[in-house]
Protein backbone atom coordinates (compact mmCIF):
# COMPACT_ATOMS: atom_id res chain seq x y z
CA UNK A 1 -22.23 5.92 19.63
CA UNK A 2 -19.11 6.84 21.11
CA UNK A 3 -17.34 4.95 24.25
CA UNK A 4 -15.15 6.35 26.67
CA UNK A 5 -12.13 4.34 24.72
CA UNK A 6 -12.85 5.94 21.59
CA UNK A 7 -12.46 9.53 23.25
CA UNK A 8 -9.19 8.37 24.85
CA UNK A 9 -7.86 7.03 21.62
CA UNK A 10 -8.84 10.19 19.81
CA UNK A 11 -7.10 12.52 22.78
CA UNK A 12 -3.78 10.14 22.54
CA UNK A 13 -3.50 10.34 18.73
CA UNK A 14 -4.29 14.07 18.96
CA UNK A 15 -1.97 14.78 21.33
CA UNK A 16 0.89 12.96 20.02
CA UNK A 17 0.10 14.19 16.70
CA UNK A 18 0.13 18.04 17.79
CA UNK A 19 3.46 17.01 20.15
CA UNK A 20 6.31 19.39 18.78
CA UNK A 21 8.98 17.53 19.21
CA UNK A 22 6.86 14.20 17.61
CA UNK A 23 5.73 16.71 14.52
CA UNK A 24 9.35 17.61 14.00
CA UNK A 25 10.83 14.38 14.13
CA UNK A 26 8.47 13.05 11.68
CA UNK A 27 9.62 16.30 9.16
CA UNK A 28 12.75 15.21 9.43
CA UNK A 29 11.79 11.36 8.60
CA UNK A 30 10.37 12.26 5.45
CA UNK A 31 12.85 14.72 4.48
CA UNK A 32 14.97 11.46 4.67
CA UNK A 33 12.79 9.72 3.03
CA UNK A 34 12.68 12.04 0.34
CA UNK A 35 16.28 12.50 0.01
CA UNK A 36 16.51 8.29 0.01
CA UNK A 37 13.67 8.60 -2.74
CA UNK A 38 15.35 11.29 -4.97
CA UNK A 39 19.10 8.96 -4.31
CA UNK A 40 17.18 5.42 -5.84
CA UNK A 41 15.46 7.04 -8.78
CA UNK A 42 18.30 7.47 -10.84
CA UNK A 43 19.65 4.97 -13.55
CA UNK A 44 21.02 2.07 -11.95
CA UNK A 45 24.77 3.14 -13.01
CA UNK A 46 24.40 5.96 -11.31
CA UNK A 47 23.19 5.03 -8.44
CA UNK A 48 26.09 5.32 -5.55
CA UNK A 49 25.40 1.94 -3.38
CA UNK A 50 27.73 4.06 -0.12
CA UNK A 51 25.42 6.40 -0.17
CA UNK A 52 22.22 4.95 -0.58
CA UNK A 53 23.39 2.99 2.17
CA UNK A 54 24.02 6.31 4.27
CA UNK A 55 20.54 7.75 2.76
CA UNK A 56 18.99 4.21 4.24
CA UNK A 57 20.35 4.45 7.76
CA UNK A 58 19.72 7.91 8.11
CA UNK A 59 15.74 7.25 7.27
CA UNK A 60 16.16 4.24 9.33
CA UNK A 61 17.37 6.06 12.55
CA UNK A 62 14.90 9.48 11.70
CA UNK A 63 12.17 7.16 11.77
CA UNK A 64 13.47 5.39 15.22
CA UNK A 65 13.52 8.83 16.44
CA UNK A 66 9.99 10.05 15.77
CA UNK A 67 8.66 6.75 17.19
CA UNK A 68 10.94 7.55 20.35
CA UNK A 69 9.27 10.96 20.42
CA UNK A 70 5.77 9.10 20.37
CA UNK A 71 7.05 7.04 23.18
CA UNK A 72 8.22 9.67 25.21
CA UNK A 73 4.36 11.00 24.61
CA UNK A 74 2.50 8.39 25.76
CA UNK A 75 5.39 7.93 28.71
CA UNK A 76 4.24 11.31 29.64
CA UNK A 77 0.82 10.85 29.52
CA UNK A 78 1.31 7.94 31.76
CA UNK A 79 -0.19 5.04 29.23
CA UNK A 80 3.57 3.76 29.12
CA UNK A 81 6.26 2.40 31.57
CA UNK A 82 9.60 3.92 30.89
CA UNK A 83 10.66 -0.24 31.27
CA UNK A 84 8.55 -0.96 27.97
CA UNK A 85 10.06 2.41 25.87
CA UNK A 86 13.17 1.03 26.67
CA UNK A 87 12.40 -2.41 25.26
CA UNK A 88 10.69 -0.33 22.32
CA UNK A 89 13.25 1.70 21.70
CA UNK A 90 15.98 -1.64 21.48
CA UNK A 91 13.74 -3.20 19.49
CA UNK A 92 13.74 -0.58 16.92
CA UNK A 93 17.46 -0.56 16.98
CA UNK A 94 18.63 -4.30 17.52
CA UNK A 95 22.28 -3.90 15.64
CA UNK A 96 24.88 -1.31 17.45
CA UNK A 97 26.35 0.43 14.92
CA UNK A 98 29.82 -1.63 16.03
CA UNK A 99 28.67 -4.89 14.99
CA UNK A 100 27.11 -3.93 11.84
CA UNK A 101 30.04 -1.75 10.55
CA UNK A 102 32.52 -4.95 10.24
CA UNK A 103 29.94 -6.14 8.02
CA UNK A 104 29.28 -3.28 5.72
CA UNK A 105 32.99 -2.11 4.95
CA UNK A 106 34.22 -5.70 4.18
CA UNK A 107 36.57 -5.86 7.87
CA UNK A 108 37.28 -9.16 9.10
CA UNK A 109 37.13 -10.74 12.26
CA UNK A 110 40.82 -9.85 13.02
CA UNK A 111 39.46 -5.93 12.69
CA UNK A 112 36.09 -7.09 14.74
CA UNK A 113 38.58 -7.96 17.80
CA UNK A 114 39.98 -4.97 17.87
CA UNK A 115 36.66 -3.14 18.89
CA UNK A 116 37.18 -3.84 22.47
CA UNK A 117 40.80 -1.85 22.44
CA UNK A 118 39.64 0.67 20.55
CA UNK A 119 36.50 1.33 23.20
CA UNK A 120 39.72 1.84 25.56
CA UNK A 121 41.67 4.36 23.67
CA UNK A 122 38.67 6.50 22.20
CA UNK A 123 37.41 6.54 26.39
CA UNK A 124 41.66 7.31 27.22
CA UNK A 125 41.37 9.95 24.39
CA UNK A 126 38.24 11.59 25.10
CA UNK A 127 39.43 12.04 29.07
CA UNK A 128 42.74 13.71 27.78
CA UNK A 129 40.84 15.62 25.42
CA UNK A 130 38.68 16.78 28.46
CA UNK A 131 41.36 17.54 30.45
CA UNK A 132 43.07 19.58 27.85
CA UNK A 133 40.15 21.38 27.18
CA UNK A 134 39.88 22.04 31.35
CA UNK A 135 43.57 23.81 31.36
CA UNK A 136 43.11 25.50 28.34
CA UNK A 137 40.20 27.20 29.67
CA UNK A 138 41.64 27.64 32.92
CA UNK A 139 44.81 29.26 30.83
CA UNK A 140 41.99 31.43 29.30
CA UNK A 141 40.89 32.73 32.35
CA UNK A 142 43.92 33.69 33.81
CA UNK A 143 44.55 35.62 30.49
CA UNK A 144 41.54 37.61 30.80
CA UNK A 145 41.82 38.10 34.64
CA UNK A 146 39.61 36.23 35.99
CA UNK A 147 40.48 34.59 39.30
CA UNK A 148 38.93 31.21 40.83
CA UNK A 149 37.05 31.60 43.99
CA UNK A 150 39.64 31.12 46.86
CA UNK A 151 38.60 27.29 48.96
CA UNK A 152 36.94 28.00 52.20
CA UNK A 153 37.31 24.96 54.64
């Protein structure tokens, strides 16, 4: 006999399975799965520990992403707050990529300090970077002809 819950369970997994965005996340998670697979079956002396490392994370964070997608899913079908995919989602990825980087190069703390400067100049650099880009396509424009609409007040 089937209950009403069964039918809504069978809906939900049926729509998140035939979800494109959840169908093409999980191609990509096994495509880095297989690409981890085909990195760890070779002899152990051959085996490059940087990049299984990079073959790891990038399965890691394909497979955070298709269970995102399923999130967003069942946040659309209403059976999820967007409060709880957010704790989902920082539960699947509990280590910034900041704090765990120190540890995997070999950096010590007198490098892990300098994170907080660095945030500074990489937000400094991006901002000149953005307003270079602005003049250079306002340069553009002038080249070509084209003339900004005259202010109106």
């Amino acid at each position: 006999m089937i209950k009403a819950g069964d039918a809504l369970i069978y809906d939900l997994g049926d729509a998140i399975e035939h979800d494109p965005e959840v169908r093409q996340a999980r191609r990509i998670a096994d495509a880095a799965r297989k690409r981890l697979v085909v990195c760890m079956t070779g002899s152990q002396d051959a085996i490059d520990p940087r990049e299984a490392q990079r073959m790891l994370d990038a399965f890691r964070s394909a497979v955070a992403h298709a269970e995102d997608a399923e999130d967003r899913v069942l946040l659309h079908r209403g059976l999820l707050t967007a409060v709880e995919a957010g704790r989902r989602a920082a539960r699947r990825r509990p280590v910034s990529a900041e704090t765990d980087e120190p540890a995997r190069t070999g950096r010590g703390a007198r490098d892990a300090r300098r994170t907080g400067r660095g945030r500074f100049a990489r937000a400094v650099g991006w901002a000149l970077a953005l307003v270079a880009a602005g003049s250079v396509g306002v340069a553009v424009a002038r080249w070509l002809g084209f003339r900004p609409p005259l202010a109106r007040w």
